[in-house]
C-alpha atoms as a PDB file:
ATOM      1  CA  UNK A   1     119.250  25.610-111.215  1.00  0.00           C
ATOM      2  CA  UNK A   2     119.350  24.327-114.990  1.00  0.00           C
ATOM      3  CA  UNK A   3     117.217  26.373-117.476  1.00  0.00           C
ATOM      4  CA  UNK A   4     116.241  25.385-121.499  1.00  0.00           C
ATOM      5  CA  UNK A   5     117.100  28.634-123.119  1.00  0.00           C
ATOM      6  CA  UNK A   6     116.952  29.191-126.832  1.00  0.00           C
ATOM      7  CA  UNK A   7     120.340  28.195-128.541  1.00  0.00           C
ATOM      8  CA  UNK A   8     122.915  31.460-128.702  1.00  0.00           C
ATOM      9  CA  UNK A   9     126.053  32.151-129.480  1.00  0.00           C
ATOM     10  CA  UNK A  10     129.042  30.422-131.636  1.00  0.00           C
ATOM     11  CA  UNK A  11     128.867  26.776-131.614  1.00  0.00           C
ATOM     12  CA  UNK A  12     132.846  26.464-131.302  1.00  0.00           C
ATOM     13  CA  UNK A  13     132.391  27.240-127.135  1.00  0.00           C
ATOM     14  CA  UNK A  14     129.293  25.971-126.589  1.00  0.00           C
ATOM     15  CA  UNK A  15     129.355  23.129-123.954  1.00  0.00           C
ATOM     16  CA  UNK A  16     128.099  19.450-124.620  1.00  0.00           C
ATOM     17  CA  UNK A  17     124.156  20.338-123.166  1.00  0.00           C
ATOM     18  CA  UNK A  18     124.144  23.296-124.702  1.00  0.00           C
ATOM     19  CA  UNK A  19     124.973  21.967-128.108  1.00  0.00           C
ATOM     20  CA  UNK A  20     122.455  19.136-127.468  1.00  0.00           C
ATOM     21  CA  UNK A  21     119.436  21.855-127.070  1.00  0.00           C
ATOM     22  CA  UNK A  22     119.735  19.970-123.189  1.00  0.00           C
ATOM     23  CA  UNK A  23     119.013  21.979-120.024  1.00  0.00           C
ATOM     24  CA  UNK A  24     122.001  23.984-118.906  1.00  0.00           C
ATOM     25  CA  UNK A  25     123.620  25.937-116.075  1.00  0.00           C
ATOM     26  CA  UNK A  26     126.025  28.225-115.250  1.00  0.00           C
ATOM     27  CA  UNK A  27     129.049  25.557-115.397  1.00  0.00           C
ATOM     28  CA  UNK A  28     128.188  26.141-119.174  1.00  0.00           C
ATOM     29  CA  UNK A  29     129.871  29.510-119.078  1.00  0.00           C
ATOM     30  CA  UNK A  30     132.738  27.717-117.211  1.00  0.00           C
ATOM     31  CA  UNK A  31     133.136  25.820-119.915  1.00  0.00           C
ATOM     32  CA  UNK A  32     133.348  27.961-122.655  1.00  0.00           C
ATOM     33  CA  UNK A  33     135.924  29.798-120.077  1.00  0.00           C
ATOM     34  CA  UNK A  34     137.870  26.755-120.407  1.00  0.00           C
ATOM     35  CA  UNK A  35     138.105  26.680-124.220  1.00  0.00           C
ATOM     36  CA  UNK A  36     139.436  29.973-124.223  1.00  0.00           C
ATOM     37  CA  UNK A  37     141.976  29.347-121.587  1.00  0.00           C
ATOM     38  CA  UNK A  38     142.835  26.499-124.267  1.00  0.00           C
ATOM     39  CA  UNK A  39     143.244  28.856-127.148  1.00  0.00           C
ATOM     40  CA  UNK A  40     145.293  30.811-125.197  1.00  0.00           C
ATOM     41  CA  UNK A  41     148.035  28.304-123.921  1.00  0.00           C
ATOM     42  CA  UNK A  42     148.022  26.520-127.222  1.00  0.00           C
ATOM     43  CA  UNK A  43     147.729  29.471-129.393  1.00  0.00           C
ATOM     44  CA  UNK A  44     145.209  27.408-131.589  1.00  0.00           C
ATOM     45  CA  UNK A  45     141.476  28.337-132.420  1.00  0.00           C
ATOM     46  CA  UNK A  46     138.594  26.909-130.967  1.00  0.00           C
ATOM     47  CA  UNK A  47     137.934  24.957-133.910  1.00  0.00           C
ATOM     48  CA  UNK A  48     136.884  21.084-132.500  1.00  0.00           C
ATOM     49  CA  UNK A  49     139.042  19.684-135.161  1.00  0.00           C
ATOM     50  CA  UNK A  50     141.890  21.558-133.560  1.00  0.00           C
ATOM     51  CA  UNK A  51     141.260  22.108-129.812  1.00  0.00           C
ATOM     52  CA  UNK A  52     139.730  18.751-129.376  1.00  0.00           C
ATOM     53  CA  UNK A  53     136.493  18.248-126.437  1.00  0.00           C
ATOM     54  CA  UNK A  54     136.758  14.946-126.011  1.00  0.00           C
ATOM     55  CA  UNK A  55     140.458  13.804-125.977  1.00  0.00           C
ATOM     56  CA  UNK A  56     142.103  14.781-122.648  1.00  0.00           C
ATOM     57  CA  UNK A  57     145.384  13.881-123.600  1.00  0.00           C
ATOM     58  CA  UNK A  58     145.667  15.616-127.258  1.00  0.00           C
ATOM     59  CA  UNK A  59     144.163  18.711-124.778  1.00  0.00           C
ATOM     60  CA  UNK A  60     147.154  18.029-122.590  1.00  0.00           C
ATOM     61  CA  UNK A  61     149.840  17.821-125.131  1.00  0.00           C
ATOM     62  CA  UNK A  62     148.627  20.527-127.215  1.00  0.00           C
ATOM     63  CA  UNK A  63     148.725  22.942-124.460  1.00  0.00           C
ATOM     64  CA  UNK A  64     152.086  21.581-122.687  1.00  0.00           C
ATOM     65  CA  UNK A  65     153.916  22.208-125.830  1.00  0.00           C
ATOM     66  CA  UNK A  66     152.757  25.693-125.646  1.00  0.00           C
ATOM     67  CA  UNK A  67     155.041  25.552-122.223  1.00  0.00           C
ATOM     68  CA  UNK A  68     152.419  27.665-120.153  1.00  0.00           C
ATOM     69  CA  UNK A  69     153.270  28.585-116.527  1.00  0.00           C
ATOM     70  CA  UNK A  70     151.528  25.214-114.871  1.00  0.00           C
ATOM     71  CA  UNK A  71     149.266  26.922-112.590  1.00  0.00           C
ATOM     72  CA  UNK A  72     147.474  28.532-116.189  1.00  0.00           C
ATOM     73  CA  UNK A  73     147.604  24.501-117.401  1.00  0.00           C
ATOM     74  CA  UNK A  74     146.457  23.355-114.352  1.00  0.00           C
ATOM     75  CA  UNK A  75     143.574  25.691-114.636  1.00  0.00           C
ATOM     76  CA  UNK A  76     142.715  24.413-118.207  1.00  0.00           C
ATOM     77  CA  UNK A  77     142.676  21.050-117.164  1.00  0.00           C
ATOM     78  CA  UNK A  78     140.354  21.293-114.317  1.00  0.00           C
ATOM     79  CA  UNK A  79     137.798  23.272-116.138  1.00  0.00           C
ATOM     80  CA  UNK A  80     137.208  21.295-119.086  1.00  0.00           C
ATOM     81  CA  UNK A  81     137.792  18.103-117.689  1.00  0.00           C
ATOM     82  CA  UNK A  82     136.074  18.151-114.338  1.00  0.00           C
ATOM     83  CA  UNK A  83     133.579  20.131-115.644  1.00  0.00           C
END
């Protein structure tokens, strides 16, 4: 069930409908899961000019260079992009 809640918390894990003041769910939470999952293989901040939301492959290389253990990569991957 999607609900239009008020606008909370720090912009930097917010997901796309959130951001948008759209209806959201609990995959939102997922999502900002995903970004810190992110910030922890790459060892970058959450900053969208760093950790980027929208390019799968700078994701990808950004957190492979880290050299993670693939099953916490793997887990990265499939949360922000299948989200």
């Amino acid at each position: 069930m999607s609900i239009q809640l008020s606008t909370v918390g720090s912009p930097y894990w917010m997901s796309p409908e959130c951001l948008k003041g759209q209806w959201y769910d609990q995959r939102s939470d997922v999502f900002s899961f995903g970004i810190d999952v992110c910030e922890l293989i790459g060892r970058v901040p959450a900053d969208p000019d760093v950790l980027s939301r929208s390019d799968y492959l700078a994701v990808a290389e950004l957190c492979a260079s880290a050299d993670p253990p693939p099953a916490f990569l793997q887990l990265a991957k499939r949360i922000l992009f299948i989200y």
